[in-house]
C-alpha atoms as a PDB file:
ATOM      1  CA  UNK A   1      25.933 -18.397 -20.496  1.00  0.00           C
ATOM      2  CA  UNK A   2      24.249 -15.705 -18.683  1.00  0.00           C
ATOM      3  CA  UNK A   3      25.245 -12.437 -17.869  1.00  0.00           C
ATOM      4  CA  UNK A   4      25.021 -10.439 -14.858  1.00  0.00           C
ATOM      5  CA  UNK A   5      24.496  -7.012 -14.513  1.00  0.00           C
ATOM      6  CA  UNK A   6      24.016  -5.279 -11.638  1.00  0.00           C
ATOM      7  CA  UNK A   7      21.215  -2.355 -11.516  1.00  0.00           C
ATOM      8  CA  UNK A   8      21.782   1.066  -9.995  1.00  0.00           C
ATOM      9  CA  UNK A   9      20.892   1.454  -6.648  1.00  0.00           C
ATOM     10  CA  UNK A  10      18.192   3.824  -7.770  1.00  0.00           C
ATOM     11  CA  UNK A  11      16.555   1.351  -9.943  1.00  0.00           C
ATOM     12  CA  UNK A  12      16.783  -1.284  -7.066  1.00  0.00           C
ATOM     13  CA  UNK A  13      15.287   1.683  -4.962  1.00  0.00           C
ATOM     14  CA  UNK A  14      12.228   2.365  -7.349  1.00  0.00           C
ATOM     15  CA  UNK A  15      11.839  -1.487  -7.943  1.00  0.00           C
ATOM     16  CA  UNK A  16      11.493  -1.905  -4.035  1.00  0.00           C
ATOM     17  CA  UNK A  17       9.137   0.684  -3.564  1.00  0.00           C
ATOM     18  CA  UNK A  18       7.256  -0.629  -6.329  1.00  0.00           C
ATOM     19  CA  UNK A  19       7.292  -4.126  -4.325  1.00  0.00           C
ATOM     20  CA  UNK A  20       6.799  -2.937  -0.902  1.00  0.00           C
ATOM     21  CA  UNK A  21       3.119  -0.278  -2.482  1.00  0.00           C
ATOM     22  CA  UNK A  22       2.333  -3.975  -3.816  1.00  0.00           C
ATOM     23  CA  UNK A  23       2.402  -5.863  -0.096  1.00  0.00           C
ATOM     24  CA  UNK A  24       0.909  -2.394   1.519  1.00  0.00           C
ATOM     25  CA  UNK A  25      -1.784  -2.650  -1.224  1.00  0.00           C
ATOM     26  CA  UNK A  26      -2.444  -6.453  -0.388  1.00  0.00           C
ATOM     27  CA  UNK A  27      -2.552  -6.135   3.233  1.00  0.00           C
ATOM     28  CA  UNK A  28      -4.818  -3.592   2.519  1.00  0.00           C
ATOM     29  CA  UNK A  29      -7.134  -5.542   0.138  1.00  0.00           C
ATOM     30  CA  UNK A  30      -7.089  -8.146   2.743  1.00  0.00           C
ATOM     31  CA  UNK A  31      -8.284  -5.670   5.812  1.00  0.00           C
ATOM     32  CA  UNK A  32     -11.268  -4.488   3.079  1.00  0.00           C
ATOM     33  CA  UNK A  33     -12.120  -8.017   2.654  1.00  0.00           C
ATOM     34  CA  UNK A  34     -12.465  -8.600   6.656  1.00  0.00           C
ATOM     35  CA  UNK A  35     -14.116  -5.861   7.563  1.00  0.00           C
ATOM     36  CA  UNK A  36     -16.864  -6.736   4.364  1.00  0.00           C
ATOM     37  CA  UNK A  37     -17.432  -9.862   6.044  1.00  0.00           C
ATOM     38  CA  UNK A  38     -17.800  -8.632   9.125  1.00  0.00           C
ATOM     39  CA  UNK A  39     -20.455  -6.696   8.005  1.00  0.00           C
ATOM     40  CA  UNK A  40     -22.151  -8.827   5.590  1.00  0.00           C
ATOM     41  CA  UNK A  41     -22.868 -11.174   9.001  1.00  0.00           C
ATOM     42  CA  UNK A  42     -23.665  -7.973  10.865  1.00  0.00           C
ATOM     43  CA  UNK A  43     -26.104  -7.537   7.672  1.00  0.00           C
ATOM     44  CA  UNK A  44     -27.707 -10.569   7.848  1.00  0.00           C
ATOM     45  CA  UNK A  45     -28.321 -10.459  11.618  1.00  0.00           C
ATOM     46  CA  UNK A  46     -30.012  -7.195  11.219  1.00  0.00           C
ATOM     47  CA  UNK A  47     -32.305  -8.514   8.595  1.00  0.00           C
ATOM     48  CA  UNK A  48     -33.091 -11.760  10.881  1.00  0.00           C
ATOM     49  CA  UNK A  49     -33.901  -9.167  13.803  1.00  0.00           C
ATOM     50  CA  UNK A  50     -36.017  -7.714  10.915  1.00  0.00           C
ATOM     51  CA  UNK A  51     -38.254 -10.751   9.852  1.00  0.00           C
ATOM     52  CA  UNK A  52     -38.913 -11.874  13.547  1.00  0.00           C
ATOM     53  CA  UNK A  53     -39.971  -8.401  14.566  1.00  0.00           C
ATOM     54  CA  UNK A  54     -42.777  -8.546  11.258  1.00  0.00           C
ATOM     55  CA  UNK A  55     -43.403 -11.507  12.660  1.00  0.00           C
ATOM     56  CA  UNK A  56     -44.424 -10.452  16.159  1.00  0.00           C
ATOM     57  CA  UNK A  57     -45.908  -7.261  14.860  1.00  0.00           C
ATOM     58  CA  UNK A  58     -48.342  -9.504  12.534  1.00  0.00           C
ATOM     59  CA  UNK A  59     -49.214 -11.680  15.178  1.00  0.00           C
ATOM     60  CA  UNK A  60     -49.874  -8.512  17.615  1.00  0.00           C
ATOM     61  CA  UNK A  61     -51.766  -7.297  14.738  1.00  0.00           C
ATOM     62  CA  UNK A  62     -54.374 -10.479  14.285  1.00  0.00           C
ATOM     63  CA  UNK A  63     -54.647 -10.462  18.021  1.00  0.00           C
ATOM     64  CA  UNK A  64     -55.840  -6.865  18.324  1.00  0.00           C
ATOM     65  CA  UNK A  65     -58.164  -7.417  15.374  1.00  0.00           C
ATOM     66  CA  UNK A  66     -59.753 -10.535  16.717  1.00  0.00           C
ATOM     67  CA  UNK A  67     -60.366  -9.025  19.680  1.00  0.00           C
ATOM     68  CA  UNK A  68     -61.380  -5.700  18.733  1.00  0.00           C
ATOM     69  CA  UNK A  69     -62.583  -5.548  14.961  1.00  0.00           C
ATOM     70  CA  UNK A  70     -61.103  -3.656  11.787  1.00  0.00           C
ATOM     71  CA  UNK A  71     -59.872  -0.505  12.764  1.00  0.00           C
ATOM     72  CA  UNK A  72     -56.785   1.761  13.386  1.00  0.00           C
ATOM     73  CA  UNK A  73     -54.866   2.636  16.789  1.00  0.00           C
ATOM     74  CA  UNK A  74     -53.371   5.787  17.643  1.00  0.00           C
ATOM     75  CA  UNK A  75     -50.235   5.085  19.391  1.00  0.00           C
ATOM     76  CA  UNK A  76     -50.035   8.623  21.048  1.00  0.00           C
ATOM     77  CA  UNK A  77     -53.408   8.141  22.367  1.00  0.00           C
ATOM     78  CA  UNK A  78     -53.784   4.409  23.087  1.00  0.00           C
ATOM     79  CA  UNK A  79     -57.348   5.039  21.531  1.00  0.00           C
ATOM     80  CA  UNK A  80     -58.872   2.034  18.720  1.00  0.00           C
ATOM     81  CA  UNK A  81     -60.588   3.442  16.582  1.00  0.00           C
ATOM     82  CA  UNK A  82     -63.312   1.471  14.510  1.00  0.00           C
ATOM     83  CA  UNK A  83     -63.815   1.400  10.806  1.00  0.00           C
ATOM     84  CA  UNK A  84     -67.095  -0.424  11.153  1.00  0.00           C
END
């Protein structure tokens, strides 16, 4: 048969602060783990915003050299200027 002993209440005190760090400490993890994903799909919209404007800034780029050769453009001036 078993035998019951009851603990101090300063080792149920220590015992339930041990308990209650553990839930704060879970909770915790949990917010962490929101806020990651959160971010991670902030992340990955970034990087789509990313790819589509290389995209339009190649396409700009052919178009300007089909029309107006090999060459470099000063963006303070507005000036082409050919490599030919």
């Amino acid at each position: 048969m078993s035998k019951k002993i009851k603990l101090s209440e300063e080792e149920l005190k220590v015992l339930r602060e041990y308990q209650s760090t553990q839930n704060n400490i879970t909770f915790d993890l949990g917010q962490v783990d929101i806020q990651k994903a959160f971010l991670e799909g902030q992340r990955a919209s970034i990087l789509d915003g990313l790819a589509d404007l290389q995209e339009k800034s190649n396409k700009t780029a052919k178009e300007l050299q089909e029309k107006y050769g090999e060459g470099n453009i000063d963006l303070e001036t507005g000036e082409f200027i050919s490599s030919e």
